[in-house]
N, C-alpha and C. Protein backbone atom coordinates (compact mmCIF):
# COMPACT_ATOMS: atom_id res chain seq x y z
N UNK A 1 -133.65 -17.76 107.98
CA UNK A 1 -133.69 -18.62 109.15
C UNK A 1 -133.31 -20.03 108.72
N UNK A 2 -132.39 -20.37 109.53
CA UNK A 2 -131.63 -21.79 108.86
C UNK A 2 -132.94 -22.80 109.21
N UNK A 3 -132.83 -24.26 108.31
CA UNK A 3 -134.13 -25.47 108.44
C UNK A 3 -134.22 -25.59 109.61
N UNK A 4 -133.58 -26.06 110.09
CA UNK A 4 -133.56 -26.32 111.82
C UNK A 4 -133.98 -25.36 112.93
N UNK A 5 -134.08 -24.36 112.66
CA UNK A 5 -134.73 -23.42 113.12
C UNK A 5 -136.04 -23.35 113.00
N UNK A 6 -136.43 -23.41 111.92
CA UNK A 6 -137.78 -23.18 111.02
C UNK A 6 -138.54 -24.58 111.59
N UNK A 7 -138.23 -25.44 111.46
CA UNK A 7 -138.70 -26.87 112.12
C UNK A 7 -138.84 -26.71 113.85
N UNK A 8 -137.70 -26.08 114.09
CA UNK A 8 -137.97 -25.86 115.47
C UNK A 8 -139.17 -25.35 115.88
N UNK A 9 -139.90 -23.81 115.32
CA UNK A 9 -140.45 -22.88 115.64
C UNK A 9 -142.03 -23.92 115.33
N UNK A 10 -141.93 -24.41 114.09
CA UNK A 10 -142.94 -25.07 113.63
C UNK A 10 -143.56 -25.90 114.40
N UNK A 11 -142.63 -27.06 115.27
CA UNK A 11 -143.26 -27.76 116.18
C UNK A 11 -143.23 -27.20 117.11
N UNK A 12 -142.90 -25.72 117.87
CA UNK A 12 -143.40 -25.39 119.07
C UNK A 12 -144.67 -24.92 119.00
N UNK A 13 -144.47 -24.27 117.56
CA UNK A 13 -146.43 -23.39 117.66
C UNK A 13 -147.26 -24.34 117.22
N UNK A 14 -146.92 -25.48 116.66
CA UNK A 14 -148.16 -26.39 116.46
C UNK A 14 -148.41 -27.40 118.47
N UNK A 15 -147.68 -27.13 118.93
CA UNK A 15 -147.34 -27.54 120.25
C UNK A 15 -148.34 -27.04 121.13
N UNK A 16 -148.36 -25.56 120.95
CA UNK A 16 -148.99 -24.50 121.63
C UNK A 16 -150.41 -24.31 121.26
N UNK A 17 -150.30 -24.80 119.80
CA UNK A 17 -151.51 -25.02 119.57
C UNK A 17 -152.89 -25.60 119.78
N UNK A 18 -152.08 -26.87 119.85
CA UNK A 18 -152.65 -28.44 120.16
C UNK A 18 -152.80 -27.89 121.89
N UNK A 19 -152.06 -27.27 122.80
CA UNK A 19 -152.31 -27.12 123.96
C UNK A 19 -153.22 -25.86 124.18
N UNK A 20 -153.49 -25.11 123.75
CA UNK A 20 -154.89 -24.39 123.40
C UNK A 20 -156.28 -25.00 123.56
N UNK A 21 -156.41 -26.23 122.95
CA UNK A 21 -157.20 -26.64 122.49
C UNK A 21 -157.86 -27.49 123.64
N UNK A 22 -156.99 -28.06 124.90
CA UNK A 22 -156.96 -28.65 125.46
C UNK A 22 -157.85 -28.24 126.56
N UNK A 23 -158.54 -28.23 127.60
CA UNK A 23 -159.71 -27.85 128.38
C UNK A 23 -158.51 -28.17 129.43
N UNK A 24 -159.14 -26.92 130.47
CA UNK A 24 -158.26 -26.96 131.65
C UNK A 24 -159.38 -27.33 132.80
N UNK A 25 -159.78 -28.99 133.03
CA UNK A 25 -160.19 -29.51 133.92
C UNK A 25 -159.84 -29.34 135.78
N UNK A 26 -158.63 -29.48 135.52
CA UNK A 26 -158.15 -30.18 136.63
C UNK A 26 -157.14 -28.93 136.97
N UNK A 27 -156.77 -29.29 138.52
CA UNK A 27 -155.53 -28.10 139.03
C UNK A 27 -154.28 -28.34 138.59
N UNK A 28 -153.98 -29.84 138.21
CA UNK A 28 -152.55 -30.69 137.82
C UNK A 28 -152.57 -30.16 136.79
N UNK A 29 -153.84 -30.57 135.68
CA UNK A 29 -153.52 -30.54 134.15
C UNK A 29 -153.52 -29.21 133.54
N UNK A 30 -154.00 -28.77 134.78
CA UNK A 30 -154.10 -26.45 133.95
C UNK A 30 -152.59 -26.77 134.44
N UNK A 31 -151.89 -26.82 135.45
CA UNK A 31 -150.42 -26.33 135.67
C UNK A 31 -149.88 -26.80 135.07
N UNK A 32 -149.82 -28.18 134.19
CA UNK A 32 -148.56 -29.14 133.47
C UNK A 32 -148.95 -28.02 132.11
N UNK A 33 -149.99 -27.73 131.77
CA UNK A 33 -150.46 -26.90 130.39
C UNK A 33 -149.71 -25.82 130.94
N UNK A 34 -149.59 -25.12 131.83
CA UNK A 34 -149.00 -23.62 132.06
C UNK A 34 -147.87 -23.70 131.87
N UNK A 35 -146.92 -25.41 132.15
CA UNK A 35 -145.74 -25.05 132.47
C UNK A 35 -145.01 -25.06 130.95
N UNK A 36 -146.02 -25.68 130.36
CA UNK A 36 -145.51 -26.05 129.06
C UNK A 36 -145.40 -25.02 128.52
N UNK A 37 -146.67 -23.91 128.26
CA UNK A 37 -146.81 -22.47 128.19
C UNK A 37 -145.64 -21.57 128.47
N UNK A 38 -144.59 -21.64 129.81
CA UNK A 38 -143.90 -20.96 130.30
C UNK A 38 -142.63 -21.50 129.16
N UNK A 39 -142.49 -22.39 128.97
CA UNK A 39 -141.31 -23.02 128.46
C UNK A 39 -140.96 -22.61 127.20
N UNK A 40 -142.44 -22.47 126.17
CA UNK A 40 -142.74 -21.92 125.13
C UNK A 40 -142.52 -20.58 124.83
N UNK A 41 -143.26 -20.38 125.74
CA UNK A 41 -143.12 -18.54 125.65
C UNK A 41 -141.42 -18.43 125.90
N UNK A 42 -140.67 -19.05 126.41
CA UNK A 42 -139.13 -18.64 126.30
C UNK A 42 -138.55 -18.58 124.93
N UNK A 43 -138.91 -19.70 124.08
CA UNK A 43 -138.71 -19.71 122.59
C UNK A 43 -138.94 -18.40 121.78
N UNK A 44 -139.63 -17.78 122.16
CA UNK A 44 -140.53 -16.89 121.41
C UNK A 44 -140.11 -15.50 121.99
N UNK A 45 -139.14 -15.28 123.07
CA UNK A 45 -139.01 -14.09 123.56
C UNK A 45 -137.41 -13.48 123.25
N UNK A 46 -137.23 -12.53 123.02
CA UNK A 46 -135.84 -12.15 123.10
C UNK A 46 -135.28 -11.35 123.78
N UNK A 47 -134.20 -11.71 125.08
CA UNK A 47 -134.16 -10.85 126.05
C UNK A 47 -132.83 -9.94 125.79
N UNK A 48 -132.61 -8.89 126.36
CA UNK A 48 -131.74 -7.83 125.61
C UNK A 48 -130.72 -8.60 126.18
N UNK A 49 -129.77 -7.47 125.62
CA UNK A 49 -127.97 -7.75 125.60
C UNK A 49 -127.95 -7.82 126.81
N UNK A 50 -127.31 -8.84 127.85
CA UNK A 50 -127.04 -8.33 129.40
C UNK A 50 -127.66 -9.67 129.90
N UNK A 51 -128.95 -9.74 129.52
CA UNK A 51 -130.01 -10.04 130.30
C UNK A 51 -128.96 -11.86 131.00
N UNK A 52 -128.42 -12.28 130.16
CA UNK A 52 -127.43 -13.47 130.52
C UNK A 52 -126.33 -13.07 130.75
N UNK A 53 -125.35 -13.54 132.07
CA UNK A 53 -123.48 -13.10 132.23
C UNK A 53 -122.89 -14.07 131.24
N UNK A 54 -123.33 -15.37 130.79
CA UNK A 54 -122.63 -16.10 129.80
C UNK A 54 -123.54 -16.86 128.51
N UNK A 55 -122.80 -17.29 128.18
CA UNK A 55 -123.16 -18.29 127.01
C UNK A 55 -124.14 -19.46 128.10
N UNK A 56 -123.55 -19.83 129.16
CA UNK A 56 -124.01 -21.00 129.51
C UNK A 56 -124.63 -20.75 130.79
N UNK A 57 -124.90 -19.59 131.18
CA UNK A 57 -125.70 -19.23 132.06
C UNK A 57 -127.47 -20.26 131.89
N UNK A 58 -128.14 -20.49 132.98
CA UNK A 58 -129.33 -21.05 132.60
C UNK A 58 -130.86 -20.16 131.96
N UNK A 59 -131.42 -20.93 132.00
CA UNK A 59 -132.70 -19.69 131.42
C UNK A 59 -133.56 -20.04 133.38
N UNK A 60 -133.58 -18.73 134.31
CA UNK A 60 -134.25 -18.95 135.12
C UNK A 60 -136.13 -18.68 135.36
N UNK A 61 -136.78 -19.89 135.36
CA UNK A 61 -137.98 -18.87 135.08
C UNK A 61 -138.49 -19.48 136.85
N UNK A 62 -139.02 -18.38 137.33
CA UNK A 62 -138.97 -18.36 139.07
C UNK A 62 -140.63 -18.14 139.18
N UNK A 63 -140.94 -18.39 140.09
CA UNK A 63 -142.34 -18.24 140.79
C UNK A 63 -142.51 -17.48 141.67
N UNK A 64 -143.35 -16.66 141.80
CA UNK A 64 -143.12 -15.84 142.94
C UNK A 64 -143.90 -16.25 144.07
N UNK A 65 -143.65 -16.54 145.02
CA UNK A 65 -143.86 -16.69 146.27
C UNK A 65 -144.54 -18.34 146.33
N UNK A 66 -145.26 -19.07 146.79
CA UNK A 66 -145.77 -20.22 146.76
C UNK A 66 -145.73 -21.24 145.59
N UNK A 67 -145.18 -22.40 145.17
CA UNK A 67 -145.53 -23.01 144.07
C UNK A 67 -147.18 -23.47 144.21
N UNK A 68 -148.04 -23.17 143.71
CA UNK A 68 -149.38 -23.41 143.41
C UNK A 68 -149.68 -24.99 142.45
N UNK A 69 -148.69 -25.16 141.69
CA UNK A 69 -148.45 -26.27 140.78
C UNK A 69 -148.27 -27.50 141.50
N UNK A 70 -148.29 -27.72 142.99
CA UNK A 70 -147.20 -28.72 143.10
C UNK A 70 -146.15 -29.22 142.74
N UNK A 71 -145.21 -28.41 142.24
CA UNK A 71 -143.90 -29.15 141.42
C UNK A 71 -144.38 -29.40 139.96
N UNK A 72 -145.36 -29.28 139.15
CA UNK A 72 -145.49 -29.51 138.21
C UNK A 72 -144.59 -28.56 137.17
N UNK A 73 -144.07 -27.48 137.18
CA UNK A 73 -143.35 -26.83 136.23
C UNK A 73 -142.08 -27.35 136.80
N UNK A 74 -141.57 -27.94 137.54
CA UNK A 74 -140.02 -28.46 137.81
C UNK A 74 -140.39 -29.74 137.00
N UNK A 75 -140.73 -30.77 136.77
CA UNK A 75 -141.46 -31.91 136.47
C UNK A 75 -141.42 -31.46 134.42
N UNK A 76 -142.26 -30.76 134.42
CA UNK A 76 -142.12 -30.11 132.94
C UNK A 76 -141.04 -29.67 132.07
N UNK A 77 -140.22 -29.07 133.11
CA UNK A 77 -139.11 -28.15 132.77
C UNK A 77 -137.81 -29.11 132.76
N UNK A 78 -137.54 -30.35 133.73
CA UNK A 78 -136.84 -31.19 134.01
C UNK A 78 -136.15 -31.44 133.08
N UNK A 79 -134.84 -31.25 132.81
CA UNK A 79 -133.90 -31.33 132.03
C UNK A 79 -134.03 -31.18 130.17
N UNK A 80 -135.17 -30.19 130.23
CA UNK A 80 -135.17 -29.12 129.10
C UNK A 80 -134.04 -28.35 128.89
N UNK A 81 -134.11 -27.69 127.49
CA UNK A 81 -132.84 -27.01 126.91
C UNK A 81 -134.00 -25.83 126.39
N UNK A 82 -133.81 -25.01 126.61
CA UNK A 82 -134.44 -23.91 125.57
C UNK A 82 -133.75 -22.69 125.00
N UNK A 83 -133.26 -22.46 123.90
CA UNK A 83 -132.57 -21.67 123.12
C UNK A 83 -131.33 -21.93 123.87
N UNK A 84 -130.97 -22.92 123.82
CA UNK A 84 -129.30 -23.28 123.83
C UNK A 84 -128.80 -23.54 125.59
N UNK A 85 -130.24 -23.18 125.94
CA UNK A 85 -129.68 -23.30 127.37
C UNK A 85 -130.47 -24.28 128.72
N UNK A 86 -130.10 -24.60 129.54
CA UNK A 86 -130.79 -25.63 130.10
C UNK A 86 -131.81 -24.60 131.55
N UNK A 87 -132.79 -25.19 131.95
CA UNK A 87 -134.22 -24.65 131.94
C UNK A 87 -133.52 -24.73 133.70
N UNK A 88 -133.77 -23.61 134.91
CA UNK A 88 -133.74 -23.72 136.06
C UNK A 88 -135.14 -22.92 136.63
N UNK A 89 -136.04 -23.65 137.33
CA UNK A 89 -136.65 -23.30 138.57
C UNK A 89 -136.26 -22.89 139.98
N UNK A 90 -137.14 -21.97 140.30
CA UNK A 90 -136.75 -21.12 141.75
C UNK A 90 -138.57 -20.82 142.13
N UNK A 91 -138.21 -20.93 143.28
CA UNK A 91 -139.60 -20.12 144.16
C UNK A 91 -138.44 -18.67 144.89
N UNK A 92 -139.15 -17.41 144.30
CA UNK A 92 -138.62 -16.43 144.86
C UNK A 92 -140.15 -15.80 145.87
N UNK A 93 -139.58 -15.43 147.21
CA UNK A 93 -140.08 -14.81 148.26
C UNK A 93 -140.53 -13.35 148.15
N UNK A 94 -139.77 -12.66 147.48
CA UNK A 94 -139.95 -11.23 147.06
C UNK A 94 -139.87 -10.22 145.74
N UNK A 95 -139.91 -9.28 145.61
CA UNK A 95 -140.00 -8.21 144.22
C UNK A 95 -138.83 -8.30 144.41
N UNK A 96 -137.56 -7.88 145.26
CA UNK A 96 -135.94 -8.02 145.26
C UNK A 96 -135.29 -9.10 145.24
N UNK A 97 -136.08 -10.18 144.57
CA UNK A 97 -135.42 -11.60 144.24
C UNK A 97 -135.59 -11.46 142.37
N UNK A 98 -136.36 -10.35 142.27
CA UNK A 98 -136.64 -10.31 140.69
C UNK A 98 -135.16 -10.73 139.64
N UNK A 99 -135.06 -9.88 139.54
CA UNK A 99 -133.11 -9.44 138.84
C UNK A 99 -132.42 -10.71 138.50
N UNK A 100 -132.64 -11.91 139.51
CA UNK A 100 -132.02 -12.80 139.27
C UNK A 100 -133.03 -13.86 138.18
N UNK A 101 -134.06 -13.75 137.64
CA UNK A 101 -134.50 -14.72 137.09
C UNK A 101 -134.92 -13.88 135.52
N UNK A 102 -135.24 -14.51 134.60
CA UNK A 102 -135.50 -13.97 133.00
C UNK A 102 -136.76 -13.95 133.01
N UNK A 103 -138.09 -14.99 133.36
CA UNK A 103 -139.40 -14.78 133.88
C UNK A 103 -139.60 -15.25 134.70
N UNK A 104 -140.90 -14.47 135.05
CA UNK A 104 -141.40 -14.81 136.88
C UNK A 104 -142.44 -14.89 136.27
N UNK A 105 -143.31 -15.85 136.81
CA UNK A 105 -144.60 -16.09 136.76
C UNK A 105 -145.44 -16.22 137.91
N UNK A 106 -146.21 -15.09 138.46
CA UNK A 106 -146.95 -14.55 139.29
C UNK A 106 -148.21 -15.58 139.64
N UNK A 107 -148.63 -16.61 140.12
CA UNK A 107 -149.75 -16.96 140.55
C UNK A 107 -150.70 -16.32 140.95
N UNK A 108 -151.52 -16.67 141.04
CA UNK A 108 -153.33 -15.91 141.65
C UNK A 108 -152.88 -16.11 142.80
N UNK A 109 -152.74 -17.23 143.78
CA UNK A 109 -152.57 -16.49 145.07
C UNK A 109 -151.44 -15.46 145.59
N UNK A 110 -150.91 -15.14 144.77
CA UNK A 110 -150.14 -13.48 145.26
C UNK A 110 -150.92 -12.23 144.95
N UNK A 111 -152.25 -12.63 144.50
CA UNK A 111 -153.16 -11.46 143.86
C UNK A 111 -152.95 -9.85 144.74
N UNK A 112 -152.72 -10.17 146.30
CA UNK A 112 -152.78 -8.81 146.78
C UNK A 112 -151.73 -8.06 146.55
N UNK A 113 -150.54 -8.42 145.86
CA UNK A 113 -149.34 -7.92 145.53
C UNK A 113 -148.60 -7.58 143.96
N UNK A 114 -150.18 -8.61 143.16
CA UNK A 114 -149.59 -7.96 142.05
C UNK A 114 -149.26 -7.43 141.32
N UNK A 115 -149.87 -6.04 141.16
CA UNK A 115 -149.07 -4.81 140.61
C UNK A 115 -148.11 -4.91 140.68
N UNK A 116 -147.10 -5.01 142.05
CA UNK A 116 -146.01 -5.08 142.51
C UNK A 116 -145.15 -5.81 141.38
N UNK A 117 -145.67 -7.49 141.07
CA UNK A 117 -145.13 -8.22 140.32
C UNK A 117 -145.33 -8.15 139.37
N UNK A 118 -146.46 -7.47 138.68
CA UNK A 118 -146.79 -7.07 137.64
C UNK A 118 -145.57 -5.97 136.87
N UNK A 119 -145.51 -4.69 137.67
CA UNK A 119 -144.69 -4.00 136.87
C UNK A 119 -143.43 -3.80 137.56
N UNK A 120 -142.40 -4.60 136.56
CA UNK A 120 -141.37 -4.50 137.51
C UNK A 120 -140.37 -3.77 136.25
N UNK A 121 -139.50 -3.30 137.15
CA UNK A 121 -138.83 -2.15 136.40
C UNK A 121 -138.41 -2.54 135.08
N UNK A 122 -138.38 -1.48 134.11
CA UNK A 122 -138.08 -1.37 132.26
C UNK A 122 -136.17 -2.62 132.30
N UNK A 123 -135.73 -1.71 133.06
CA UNK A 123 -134.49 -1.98 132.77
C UNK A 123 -134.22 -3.43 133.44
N UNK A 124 -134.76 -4.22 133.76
CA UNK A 124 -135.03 -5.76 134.61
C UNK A 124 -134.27 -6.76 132.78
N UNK A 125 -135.22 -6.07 132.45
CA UNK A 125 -135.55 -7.06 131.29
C UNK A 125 -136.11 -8.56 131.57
N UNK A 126 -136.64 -8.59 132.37
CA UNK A 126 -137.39 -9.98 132.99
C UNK A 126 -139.12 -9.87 132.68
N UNK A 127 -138.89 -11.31 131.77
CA UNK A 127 -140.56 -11.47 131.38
C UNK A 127 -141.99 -11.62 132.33
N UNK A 128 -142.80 -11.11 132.76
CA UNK A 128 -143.83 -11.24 133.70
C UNK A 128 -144.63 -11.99 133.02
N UNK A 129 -145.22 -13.22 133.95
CA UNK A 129 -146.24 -14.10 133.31
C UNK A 129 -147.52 -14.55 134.38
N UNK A 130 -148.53 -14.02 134.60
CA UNK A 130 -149.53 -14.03 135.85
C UNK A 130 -150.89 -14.82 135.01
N UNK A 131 -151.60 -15.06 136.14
CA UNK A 131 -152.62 -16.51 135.42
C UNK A 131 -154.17 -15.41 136.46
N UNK A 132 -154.20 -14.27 137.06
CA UNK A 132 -155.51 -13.32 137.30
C UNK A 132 -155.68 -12.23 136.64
N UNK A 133 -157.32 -12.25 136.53
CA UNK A 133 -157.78 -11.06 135.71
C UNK A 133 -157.20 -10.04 135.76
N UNK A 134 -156.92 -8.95 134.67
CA UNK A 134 -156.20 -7.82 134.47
C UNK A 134 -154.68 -7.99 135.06
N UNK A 135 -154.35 -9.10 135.32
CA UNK A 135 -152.55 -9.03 135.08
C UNK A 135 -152.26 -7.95 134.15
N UNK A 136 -152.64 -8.54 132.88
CA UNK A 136 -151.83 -7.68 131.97
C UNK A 136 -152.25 -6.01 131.82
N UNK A 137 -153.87 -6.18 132.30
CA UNK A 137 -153.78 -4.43 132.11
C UNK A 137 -153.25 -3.62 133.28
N UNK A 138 -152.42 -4.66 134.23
CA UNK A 138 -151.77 -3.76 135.26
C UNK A 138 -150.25 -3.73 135.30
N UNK A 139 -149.62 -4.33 134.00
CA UNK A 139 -148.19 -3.70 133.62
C UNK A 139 -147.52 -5.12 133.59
N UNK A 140 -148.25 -6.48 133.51
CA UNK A 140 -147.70 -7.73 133.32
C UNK A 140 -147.67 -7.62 131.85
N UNK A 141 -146.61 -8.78 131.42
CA UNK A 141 -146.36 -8.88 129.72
C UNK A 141 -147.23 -9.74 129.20
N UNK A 142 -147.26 -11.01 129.88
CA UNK A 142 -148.11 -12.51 129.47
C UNK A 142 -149.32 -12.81 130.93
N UNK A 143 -150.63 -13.18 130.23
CA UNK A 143 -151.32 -13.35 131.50
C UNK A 143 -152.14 -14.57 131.01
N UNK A 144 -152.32 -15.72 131.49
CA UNK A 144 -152.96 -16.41 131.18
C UNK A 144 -154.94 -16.47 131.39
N UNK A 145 -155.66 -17.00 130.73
CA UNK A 145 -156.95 -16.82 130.69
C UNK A 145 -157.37 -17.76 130.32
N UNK A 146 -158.80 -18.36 130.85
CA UNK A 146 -159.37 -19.23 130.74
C UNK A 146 -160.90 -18.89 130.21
N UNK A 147 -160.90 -19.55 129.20
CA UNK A 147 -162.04 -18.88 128.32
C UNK A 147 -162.83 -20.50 127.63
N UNK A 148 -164.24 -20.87 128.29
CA UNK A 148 -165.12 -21.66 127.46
C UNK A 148 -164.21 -22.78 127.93
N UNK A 149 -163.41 -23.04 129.20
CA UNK A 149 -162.94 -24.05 129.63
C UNK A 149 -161.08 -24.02 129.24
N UNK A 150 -160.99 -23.52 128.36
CA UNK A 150 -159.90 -23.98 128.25
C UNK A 150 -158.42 -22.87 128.59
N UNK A 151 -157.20 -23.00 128.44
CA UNK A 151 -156.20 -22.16 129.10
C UNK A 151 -155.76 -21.37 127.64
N UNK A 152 -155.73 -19.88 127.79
CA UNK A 152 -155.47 -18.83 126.57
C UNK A 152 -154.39 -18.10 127.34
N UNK A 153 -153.65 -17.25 126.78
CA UNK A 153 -152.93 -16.19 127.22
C UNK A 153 -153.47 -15.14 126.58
N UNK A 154 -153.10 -13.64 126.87
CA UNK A 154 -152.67 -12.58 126.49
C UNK A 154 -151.75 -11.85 126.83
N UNK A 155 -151.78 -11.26 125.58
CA UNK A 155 -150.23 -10.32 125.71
C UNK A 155 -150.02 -9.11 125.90
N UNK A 156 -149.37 -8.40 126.53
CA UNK A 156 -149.58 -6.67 126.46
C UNK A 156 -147.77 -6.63 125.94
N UNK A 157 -147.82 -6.16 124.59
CA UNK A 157 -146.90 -5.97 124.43
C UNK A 157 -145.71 -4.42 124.39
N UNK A 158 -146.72 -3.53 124.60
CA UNK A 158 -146.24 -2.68 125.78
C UNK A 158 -145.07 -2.83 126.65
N UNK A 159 -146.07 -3.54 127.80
CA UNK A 159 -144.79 -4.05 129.05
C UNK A 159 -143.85 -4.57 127.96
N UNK A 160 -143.84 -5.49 127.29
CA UNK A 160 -142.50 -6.35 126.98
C UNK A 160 -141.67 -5.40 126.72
N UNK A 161 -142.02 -4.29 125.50
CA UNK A 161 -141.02 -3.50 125.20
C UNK A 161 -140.14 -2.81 125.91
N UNK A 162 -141.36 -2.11 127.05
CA UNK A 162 -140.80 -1.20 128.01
C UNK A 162 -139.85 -2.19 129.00
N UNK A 163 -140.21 -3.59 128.91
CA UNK A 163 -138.95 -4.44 129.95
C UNK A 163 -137.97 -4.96 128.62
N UNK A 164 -137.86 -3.74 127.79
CA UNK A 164 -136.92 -4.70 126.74
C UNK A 164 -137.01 -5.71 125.90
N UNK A 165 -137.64 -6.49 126.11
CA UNK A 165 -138.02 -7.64 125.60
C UNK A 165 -138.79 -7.45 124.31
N UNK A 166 -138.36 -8.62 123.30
CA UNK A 166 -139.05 -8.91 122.13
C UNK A 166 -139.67 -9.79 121.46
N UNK A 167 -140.85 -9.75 121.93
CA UNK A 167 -141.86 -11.12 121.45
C UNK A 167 -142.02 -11.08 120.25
N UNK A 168 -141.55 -12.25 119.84
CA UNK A 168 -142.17 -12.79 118.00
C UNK A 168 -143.49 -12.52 117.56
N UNK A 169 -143.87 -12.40 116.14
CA UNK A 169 -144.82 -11.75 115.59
C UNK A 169 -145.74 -13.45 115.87
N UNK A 170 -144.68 -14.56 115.93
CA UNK A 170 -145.30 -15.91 115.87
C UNK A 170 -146.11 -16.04 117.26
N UNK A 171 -146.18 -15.63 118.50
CA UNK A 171 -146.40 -15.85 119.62
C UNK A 171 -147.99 -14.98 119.81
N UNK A 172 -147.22 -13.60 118.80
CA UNK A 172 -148.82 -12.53 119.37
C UNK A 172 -149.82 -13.07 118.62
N UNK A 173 -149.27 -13.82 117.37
CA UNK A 173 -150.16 -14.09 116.44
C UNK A 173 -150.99 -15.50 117.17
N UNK A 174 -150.47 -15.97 118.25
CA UNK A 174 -151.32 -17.13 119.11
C UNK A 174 -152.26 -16.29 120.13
N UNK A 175 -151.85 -15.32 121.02
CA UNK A 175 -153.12 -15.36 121.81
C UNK A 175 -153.94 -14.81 121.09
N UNK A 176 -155.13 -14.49 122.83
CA UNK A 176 -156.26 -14.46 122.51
C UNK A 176 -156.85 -12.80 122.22
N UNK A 177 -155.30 -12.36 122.89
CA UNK A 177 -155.90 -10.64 122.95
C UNK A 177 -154.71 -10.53 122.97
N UNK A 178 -154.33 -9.13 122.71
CA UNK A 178 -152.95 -8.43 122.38
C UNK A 178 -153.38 -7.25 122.24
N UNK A 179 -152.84 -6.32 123.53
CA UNK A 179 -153.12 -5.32 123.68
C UNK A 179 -152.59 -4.52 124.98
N UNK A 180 -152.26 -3.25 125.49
CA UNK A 180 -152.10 -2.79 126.61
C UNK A 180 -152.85 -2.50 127.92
């Protein structure tokens, strides 16, 4: 892995780290922590052959249905680059808006639908990222958790595989649980 790489990876997980650590008080400051989370977890994921039409295609990571954040992950994301490519937000309305984005990140208030968003088809290759209990044991990849105050993820790395996807040994080795 060339220096620049290695430096790269270094200050994202000490990044992720330091944002671990951080207590999720507030509704602003859990979402600016999530969005940072979402941005991260792109570093760390590898989406199959296909999953982009070009070199310069964007990295889309979409919301499903309501922004809950207030704009805080557009705000976060705002003229970011991540793995070579520049960072686009979407609020998608439905499961058939999936296809077009690389992750969706499922809010708690879509809770009555998320299985739905939870397991979305193998061949998508699109990362699922939900912030309610048992996201992940219901076929989501990344689910965020709040534990002793502060914001954790877990991973089911399962789903990732089965959506293609390949999370770094550096990422599982951050949460809090890793498991199906």
């Amino acid at each position: 892995m060339p220096l620049l790489q290695k430096t790269s990876l270094a200050v994202a997980l000490t990044l992720m780290a330091c944002l671990c650590a951080q207590g999720a008080s507030d509704t602003v400051s859990s979402y600016r922590l999530k969005a940072a989370f979402l941005l991260n977890f792109c570093r760390f994921v590898e989406w199959p052959a296909g999953a982009f039409a070009s070199d310069e295609e964007p990295l889309r990571i979409c919301i499903a249905g309501k922004d809950p954040s207030g704009g805080e992950l557009e705000r976060v994301a705002d003229g970011k680059i991540v793995n070579g490519r520049p960072v686009q937000i979407r609020t998608i309305a439905g499961w058939a808006n999936i296809p077009s984005c690389h992750l969706v990140f499922v809010p708690a208030s879509v809770i009555r639908r998320q299985s739905e968003w939870a397991a979305t088809p193998a061949t998508l290759g699109v990362l699922t990222v939900g912030e309610a209990v048992g996201f992940a044991d219901r076929g989501g990849m990344i689910n965020f958790v709040v534990t002793d105050g502060h914001v954790r993820f877990e991973i089911n790395p399962i789903a990732a595989e089965r959506g293609r996807l390949k999370v770094s040994s550096k990422l599982l080795q951050l949460a809090a649980r890793v498991g199906d």
